[in-house]
Protein backbone atom coordinates (compact mmCIF):
# COMPACT_ATOMS: atom_id res chain seq x y z
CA UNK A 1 -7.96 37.99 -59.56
CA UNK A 2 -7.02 34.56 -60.68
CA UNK A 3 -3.29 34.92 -58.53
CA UNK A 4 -5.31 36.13 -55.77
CA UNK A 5 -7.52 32.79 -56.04
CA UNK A 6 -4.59 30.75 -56.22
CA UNK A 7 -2.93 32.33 -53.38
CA UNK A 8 -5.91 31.28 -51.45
CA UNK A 9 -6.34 27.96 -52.49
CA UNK A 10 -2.68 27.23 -51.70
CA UNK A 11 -3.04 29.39 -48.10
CA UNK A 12 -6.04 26.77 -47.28
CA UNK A 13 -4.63 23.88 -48.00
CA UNK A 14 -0.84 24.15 -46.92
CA UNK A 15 -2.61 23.36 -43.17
CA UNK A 16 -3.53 19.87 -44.45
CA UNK A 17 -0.40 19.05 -46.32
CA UNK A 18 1.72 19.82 -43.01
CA UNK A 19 -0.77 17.28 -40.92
CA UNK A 20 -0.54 14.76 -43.77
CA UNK A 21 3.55 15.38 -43.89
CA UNK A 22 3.65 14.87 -39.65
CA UNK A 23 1.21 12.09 -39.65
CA UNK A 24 3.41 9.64 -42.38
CA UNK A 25 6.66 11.26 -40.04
CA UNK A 26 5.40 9.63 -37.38
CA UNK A 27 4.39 7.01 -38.60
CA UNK A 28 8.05 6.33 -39.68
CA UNK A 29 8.98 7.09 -36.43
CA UNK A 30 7.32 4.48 -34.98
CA UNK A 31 7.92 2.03 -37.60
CA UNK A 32 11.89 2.53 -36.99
CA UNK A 33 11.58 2.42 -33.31
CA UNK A 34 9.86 -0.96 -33.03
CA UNK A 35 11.86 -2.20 -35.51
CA UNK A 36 15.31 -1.29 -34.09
CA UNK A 37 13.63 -2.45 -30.68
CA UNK A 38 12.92 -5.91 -32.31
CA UNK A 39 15.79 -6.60 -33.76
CA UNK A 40 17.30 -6.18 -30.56
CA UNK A 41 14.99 -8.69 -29.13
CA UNK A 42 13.41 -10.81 -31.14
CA UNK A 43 14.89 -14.58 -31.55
CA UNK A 44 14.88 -16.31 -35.02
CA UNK A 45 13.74 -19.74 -34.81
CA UNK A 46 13.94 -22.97 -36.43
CA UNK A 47 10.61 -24.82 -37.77
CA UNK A 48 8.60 -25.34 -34.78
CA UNK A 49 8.77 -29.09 -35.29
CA UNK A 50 12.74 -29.08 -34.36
CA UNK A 51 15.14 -29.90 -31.86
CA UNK A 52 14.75 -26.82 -30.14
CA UNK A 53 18.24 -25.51 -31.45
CA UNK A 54 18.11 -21.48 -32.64
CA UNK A 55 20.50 -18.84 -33.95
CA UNK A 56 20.21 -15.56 -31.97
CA UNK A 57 20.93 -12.29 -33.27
CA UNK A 58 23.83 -10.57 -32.17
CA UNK A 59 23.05 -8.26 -29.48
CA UNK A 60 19.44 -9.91 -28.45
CA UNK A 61 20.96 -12.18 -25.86
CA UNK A 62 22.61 -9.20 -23.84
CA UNK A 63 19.26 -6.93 -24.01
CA UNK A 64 17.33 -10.49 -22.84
CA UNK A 65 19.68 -11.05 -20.04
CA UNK A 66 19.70 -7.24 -18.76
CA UNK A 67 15.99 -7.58 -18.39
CA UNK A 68 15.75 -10.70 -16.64
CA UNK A 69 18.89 -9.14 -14.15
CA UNK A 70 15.82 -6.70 -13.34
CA UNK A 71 14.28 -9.77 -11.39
CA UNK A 72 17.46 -11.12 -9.25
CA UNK A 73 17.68 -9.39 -6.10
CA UNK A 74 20.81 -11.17 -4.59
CA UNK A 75 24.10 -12.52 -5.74
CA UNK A 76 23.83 -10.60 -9.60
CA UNK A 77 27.72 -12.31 -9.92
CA UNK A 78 26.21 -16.14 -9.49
CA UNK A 79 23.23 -15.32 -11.75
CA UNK A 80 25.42 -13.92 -14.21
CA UNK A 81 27.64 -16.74 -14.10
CA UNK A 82 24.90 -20.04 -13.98
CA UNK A 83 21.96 -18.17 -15.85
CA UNK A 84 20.11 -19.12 -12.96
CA UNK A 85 19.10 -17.61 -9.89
CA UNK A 86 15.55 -18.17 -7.13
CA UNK A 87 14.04 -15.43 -5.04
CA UNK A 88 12.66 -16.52 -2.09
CA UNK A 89 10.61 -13.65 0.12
CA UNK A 90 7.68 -13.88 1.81
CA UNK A 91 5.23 -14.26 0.87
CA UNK A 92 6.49 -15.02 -2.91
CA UNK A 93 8.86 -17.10 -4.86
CA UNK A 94 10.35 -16.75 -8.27
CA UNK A 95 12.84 -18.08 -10.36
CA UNK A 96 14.67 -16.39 -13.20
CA UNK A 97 16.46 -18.35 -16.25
CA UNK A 98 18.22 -16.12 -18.65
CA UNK A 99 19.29 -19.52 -21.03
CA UNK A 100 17.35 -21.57 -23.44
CA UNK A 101 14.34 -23.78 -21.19
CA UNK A 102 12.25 -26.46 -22.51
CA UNK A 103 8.82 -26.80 -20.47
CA UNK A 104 7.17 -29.70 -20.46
CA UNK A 105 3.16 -28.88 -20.47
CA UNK A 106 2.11 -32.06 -19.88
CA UNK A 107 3.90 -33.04 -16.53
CA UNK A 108 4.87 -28.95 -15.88
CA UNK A 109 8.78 -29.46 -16.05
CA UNK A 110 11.11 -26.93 -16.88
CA UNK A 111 14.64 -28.46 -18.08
CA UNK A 112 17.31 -26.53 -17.09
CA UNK A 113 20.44 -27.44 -18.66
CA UNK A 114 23.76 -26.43 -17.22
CA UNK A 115 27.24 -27.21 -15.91
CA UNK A 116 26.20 -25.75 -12.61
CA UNK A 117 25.24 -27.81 -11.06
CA UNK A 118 27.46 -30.68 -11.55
CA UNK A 119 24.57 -33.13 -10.62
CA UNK A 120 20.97 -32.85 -11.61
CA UNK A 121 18.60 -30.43 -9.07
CA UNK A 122 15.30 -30.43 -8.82
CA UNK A 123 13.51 -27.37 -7.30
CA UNK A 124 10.39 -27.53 -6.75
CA UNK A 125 8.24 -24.49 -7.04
CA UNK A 126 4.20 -23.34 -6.40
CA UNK A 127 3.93 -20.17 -9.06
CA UNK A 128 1.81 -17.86 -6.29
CA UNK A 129 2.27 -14.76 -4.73
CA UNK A 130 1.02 -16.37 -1.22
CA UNK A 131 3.63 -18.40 -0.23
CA UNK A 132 2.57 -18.13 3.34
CA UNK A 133 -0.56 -19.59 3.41
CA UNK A 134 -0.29 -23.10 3.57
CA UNK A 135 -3.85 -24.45 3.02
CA UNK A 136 -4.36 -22.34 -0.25
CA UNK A 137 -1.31 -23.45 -1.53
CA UNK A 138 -2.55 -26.49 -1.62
CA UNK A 139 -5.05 -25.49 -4.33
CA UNK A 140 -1.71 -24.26 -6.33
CA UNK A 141 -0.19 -27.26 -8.40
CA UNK A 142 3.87 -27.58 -8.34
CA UNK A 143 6.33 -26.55 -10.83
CA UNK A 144 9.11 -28.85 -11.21
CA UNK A 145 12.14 -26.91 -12.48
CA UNK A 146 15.18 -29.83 -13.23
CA UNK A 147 18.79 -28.26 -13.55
CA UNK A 148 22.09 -29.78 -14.87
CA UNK A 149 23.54 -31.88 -17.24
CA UNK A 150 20.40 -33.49 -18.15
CA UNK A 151 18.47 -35.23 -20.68
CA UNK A 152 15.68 -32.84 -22.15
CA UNK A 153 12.58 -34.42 -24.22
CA UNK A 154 12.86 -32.69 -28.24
CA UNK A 155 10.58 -29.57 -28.43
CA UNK A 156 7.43 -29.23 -30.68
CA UNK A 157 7.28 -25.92 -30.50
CA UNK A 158 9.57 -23.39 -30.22
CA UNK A 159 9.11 -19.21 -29.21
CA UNK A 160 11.02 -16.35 -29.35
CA UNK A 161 10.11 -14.81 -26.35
CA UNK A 162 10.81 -15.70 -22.94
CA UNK A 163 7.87 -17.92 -20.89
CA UNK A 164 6.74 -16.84 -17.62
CA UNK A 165 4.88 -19.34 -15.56
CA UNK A 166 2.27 -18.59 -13.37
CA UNK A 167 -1.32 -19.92 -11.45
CA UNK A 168 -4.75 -18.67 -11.13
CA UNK A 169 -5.40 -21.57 -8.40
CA UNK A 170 -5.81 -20.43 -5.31
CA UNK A 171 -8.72 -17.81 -4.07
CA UNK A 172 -9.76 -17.25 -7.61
CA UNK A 173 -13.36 -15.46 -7.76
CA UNK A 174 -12.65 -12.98 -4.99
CA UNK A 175 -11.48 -9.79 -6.64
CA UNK A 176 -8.79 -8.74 -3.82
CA UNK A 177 -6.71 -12.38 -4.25
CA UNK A 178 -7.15 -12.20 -8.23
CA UNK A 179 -5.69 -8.67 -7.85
CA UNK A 180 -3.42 -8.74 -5.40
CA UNK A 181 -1.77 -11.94 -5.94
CA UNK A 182 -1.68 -12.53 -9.67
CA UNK A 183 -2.94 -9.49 -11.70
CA UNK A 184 -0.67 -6.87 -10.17
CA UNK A 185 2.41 -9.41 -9.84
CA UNK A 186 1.74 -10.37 -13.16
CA UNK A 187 2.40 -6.46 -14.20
CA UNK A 188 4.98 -6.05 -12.11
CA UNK A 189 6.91 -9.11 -13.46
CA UNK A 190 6.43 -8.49 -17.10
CA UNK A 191 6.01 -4.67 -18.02
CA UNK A 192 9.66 -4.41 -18.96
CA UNK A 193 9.03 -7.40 -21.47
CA UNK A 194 6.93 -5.04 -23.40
CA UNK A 195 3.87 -7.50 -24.42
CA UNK A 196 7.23 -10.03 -25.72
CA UNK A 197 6.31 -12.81 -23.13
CA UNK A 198 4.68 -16.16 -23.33
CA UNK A 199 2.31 -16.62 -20.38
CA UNK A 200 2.18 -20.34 -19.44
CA UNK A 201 -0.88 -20.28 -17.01
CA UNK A 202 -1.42 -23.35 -14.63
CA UNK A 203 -4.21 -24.25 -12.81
CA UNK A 204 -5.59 -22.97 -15.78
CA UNK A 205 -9.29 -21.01 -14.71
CA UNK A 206 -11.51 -19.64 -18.06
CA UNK A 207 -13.45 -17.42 -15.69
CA UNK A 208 -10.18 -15.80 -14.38
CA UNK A 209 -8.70 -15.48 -18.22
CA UNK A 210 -12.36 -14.19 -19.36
CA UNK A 211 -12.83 -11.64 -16.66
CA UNK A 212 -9.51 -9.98 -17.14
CA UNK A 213 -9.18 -10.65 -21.05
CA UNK A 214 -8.33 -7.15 -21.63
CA UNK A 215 -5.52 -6.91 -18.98
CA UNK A 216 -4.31 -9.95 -19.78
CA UNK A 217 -3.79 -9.13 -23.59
CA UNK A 218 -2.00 -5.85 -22.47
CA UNK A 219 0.97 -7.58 -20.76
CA UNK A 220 1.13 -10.53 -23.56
CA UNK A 221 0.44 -10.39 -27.05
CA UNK A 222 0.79 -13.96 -27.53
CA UNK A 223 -1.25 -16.91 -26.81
CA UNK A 224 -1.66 -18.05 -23.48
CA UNK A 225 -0.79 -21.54 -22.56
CA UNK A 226 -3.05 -23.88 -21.21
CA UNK A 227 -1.24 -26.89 -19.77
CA UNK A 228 -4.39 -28.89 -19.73
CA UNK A 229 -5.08 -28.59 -23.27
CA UNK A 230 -1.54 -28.37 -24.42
CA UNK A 231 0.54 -31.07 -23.01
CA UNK A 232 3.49 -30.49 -25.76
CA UNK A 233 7.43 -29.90 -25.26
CA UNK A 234 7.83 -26.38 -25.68
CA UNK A 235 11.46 -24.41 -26.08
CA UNK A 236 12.01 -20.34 -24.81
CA UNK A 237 15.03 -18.48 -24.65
CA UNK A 238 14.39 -18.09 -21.04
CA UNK A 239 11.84 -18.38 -18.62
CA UNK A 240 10.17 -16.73 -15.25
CA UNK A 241 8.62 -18.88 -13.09
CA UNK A 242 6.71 -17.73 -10.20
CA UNK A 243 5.53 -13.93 -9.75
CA UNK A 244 6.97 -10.93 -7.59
CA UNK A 245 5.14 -9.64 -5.01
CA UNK A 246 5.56 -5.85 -3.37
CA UNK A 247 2.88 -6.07 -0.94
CA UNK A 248 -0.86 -5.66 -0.86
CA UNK A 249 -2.37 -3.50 -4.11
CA UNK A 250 0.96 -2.56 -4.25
CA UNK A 251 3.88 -1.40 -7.03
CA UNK A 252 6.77 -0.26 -5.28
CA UNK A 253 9.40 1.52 -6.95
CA UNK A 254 12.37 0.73 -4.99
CA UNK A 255 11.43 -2.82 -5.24
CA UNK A 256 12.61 -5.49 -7.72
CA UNK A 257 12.69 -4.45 -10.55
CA UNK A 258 12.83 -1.15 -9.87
CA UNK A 259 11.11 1.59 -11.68
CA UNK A 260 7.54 0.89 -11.77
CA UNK A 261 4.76 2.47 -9.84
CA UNK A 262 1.10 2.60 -8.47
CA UNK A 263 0.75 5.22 -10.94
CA UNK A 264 1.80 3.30 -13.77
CA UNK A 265 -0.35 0.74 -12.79
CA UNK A 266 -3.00 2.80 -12.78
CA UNK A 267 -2.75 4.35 -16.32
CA UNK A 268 -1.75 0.71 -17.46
CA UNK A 269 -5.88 -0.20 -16.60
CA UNK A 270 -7.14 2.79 -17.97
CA UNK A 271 -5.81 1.94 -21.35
CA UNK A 272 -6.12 -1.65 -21.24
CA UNK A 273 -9.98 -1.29 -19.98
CA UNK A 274 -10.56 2.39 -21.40
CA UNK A 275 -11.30 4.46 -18.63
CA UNK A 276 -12.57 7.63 -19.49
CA UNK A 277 -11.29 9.55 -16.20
CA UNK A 278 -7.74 10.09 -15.12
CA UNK A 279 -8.40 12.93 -12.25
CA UNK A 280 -11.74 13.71 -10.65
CA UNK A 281 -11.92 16.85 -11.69
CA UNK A 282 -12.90 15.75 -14.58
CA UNK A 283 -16.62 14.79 -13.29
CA UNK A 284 -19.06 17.49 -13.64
CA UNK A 285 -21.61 16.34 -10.75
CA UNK A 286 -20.40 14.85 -7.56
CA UNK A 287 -21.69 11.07 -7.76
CA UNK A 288 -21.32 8.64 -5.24
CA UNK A 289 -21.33 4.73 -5.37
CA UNK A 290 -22.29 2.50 -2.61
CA UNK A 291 -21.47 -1.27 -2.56
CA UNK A 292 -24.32 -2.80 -1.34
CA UNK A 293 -23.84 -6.30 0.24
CA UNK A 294 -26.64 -8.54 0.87
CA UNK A 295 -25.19 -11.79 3.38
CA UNK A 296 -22.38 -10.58 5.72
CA UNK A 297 -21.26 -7.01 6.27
CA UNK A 298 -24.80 -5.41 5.57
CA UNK A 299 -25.80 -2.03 6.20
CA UNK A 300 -28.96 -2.37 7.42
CA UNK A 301 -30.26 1.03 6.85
CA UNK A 302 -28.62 1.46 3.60
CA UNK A 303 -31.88 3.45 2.31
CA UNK A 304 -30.67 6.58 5.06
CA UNK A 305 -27.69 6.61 3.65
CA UNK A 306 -28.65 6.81 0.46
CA UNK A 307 -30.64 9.17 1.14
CA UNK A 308 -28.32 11.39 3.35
CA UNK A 309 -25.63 11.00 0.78
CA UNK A 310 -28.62 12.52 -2.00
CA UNK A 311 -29.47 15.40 0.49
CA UNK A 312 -26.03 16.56 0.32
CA UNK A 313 -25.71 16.50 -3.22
CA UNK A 314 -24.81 13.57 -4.40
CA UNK A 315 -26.13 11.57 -7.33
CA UNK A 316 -25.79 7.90 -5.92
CA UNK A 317 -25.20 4.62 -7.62
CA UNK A 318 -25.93 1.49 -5.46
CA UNK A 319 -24.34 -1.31 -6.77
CA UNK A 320 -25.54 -5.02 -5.49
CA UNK A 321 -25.69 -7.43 -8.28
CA UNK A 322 -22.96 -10.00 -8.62
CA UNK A 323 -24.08 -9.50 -12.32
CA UNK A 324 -22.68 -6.32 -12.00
CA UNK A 325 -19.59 -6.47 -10.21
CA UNK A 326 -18.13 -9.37 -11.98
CA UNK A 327 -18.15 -8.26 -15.73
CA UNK A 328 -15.17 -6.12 -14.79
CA UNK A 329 -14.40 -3.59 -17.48
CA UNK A 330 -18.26 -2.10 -17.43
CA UNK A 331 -17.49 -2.04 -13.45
CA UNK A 332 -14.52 -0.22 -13.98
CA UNK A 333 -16.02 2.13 -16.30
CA UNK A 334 -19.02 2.69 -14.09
CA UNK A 335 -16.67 3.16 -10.47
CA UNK A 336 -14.09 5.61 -12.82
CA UNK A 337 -17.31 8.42 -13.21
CA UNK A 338 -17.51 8.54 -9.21
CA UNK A 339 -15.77 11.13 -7.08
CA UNK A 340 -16.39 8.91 -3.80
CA UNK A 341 -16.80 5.35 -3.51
CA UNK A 342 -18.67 4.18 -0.36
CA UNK A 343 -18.27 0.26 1.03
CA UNK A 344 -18.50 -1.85 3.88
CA UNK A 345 -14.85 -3.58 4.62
CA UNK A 346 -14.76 -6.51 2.27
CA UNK A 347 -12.78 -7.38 -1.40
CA UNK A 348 -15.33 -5.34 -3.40
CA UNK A 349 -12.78 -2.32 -1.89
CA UNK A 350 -10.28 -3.63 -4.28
CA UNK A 351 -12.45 -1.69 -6.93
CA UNK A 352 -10.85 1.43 -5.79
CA UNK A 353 -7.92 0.93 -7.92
CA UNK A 354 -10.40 1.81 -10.96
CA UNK A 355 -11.37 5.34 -9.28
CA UNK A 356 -9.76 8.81 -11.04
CA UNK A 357 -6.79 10.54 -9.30
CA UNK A 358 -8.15 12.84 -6.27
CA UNK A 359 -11.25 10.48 -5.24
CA UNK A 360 -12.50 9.67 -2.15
CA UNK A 361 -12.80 6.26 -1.13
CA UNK A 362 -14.86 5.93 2.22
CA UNK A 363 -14.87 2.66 4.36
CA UNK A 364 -16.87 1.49 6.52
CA UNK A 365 -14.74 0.31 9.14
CA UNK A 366 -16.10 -2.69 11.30
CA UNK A 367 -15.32 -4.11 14.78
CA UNK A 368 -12.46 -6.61 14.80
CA UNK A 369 -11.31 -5.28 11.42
CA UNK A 370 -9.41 -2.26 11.80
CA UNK A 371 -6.13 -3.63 11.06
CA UNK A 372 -6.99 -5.71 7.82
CA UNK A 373 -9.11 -2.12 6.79
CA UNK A 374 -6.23 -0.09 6.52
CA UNK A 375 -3.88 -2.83 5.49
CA UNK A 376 -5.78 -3.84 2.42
CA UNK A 377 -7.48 -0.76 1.29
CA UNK A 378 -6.90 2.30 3.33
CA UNK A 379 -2.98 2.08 2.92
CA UNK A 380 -2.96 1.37 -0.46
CA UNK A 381 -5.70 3.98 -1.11
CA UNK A 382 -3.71 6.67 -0.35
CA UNK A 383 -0.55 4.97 -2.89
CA UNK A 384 -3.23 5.09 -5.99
CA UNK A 385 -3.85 9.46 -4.93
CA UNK A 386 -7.02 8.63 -3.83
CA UNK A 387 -8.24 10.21 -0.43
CA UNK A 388 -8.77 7.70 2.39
CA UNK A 389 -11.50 8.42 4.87
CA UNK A 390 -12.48 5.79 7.15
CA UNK A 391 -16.05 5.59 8.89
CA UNK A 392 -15.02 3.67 12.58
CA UNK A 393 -18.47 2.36 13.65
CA UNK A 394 -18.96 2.01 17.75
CA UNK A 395 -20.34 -0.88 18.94
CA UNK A 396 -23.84 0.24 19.28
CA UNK A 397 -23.39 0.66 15.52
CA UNK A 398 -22.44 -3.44 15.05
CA UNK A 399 -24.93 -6.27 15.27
CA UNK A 400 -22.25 -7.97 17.12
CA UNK A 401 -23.65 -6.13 20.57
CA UNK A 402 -26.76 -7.95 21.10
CA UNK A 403 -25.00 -11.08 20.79
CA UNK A 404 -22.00 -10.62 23.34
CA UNK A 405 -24.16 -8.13 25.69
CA UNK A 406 -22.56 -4.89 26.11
CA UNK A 407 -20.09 -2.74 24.88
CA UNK A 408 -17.34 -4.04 28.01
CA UNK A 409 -17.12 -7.16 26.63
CA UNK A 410 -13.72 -8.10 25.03
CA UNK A 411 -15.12 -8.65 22.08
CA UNK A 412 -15.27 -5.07 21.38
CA UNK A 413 -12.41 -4.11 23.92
CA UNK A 414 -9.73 -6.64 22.69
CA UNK A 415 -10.88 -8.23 19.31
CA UNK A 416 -7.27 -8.97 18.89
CA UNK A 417 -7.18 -11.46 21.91
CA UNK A 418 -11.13 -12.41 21.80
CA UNK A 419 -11.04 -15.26 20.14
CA UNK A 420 -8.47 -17.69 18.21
CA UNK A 421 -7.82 -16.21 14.60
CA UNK A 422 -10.52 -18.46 12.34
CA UNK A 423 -13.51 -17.86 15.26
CA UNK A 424 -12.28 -14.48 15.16
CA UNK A 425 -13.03 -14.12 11.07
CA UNK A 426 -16.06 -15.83 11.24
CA UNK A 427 -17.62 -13.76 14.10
CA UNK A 428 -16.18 -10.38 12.59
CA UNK A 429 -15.81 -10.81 9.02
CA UNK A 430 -18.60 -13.26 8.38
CA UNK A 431 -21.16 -12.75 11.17
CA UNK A 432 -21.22 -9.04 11.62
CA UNK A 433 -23.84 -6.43 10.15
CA UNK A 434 -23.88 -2.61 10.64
CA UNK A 435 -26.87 0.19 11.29
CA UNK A 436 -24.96 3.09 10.72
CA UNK A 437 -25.34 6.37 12.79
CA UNK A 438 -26.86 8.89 10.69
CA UNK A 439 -25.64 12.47 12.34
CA UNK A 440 -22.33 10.53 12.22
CA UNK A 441 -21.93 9.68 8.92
CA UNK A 442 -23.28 12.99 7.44
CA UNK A 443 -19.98 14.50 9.20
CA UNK A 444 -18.08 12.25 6.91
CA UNK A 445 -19.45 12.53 3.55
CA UNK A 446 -19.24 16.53 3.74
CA UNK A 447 -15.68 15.69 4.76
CA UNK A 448 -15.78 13.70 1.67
CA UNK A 449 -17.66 16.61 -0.97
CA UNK A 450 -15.22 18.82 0.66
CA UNK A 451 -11.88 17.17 -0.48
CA UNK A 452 -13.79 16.03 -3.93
CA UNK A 453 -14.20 20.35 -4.18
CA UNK A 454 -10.86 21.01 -3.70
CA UNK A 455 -9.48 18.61 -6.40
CA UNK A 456 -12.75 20.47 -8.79
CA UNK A 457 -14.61 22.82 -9.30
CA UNK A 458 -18.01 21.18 -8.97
């Protein structure tokens, strides 16, 4: 009887001594991996009150330079051979050096030294993914990167990972610029570093690094660098200045540097933000969230569609407050429980990158607008493997037909050639307000709880 006990006693518990076993095996695991991945990387350093000069360990400078490669596009042989190399695309610029930098905060210079080239160059360089537009850039402060034999100021502080410079000038507060041309640049320019990047930030916004705190601290797990409150000499092993850019709400694959995705993007938030819902079919009951605007853009009979969308089955959040909409990860959390995501054409669209796998995004597509609609968000929609629907109002539909008249006039027949491009934004994008057909707009959300039912079974 007692054998029999013991028999038991060790049957019960050998479960719990294999978990414990795994658990501390993986642990180890992990342990050895970062390790043998840091001492690949990781620079040692002086005292952070020296000359700048450091000792690196044999094998770190080769893994450094293989991932900065990653950002040169063109002529690999000269970058190879100077450590230094600028890509210039529209609408972004970056620079990659691959050899020590010291950055002075306080006037934003980045000493370059080299052989190459034989005389001191200065390269002057705004750290924003919209090159193109000239009056924003203007908002974007310079970057003065100096190259050659030169004399470099002594460093106060000194890092072991590389810096990468950037701005959150520009149309910071709008959640398609802040998205589109420095969060998503930002990841594609420094996933490969692993978190093992120093981000100096110019133009330095705390609403910007509050709102996307959580994002931010994914990419970097170091200290971000004011220049404004930190005016000192510091030293990297190399440096990034400037961000790549693959295109509106977009991660290309085939682009520089290779390898990353929409997808990968995508799973990158919902860790960094914890999102509960990777594919719609995880959401029991079909709910629906309309962005309600309240200046341009408006739906004026926004309480029949709400109420259409509820007669078909739909439980419907109506988002309006700016409260709301700007504390970002409750946003996210809030848009990830929808299966379909309803919205007049505007930035609050950008949101959809927060929706599960096999959602339907549906927007309301205004006069004058069609080709910015599917450029921004429709496009890009279908990237993230969310379903793109698009509700094309007629001009009976738009506010903009008492004004000009009748549906004949160009304004509706040409918007293109109607007017000169800024009268053109600020009579479509600015002055415009919808009433949305009804029997019309049923037909599209049962288009919508029809592809929502084939990703689950709701």
């Amino acid at each position: 009887m007692e054998i029999k006990e013991r028999k038991k006693l060790i049957f019960r518990s050998t479960p719990w001594i294999v978990l414990i076993v795994l658990f501390f095996f993986y642990v180890d695991l992990l342990l050895e991996n970062r390790i043998h991945f840091e001492q690949r990387f990781w620079y040692a350093t002086g005292d952070v009150s020296g000359s700048g000069s450091r000792r690196i360990v044999e094998g770190q400078q080769d893994v450094l330079d293989s991932l900065l490669a990653r950002l040169v596009k063109e002529d690999r042989r000269n970058f190879e051979a100077t450590g230094f190399a600028c890509n210039s695309e529209i609408p972004s610029i970056h620079c990659v050096v691959d050899r020590p930098v010291r950055i002075d905060a306080g006037t934003m210079t980045v000493f370059v030294p080299s052989d190459h080239p034989p005389a001191p160059e200065e390269i002057a360089v705004r750290p924003y993914a919209r090159q193109e537009d000239q009056v924003l850039m203007k908002s974007v402060s310079p970057v003065k990167i100096l190259r050659g034999n030169l004399s470099a100021p002594a460093c106060k502080y000194n890092h072991r990972v590389p810096a990468v410079v950037f701005s959150s000038g520009g149309f910071v507060g709008n959640v398609f610029h802040e998205m589109n041309e420095i969060i998503i640049p930002l990841y594609i320019t420094t996933r490969m570093f692993q978190s093992r990047a120093v981000f100096v930030l110019e133009n330095y916004n705390p609403k910007f690094a509050d709102k996307y705190e959580e994002i931010l601290s994914g990419l970097t797990s170091h200290d971000i660098i004011d220049p404004a409150a930190n005016t000192s000499v510091h030293c990297f092993p190399a440096a990034v200045v400037g961000l790549k850019f693959h295109g509106h709400l977009a991660v290309n694959s085939g682009d520089i540097p290779t390898g990353l995705t929409m997808g990968g993007f995508r799973q990158f938030l919902r860790e960094t933000l914890n999102l509960k819902h990777r594919h719609v079919a995880q959401i029991r009951r079909p709910t629906a969230m309309l962005l309600s605007r309240r200046t341009s853009r408006r739906i004026i009979n926004e309480d029949e569609v709400v109420t259409t969308m509820q007669e078909l089955g739909f439980r419907v959040i109506v988002v309006a407050r700016a409260k709301i909409l700007s504390n970002l990860k409750s946003f996210a959390r809030l848009l990830n429980s929808c299966a379909v995501f309803v919205a007049a054409h505007g930035a609050g669209l950008t949101n959809e990158l927060f929706l599960p796998d096999g959602a339907v995004v549906v927007q309301v597509d205004l006069i004058g607008l069609n080709w910015a609609a599917a450029t921004y968000y429709g496009d890009p929609a279908r990237a993230m493997h969310v379903r793109y629907l698009r509700y094309k109002i007629e001009p009976e539909e738009s506010s903009l037909l008492k004004i000009f008249g009748g549906r004949d006039h160009i304004a509706f027949s040409d918007p293109k050639s109607a007017f000169p491009v800024e009268v053109g934004k600020e009579v479509y994008l600015n002055g415009q307000n919808v009433r949305i057909n009804i029997t019309r707009f049923r037909h599209t959300m049962v288009e919508a709880l029809s592809l929502v039912r084939e990703s689950s079974p709701l």
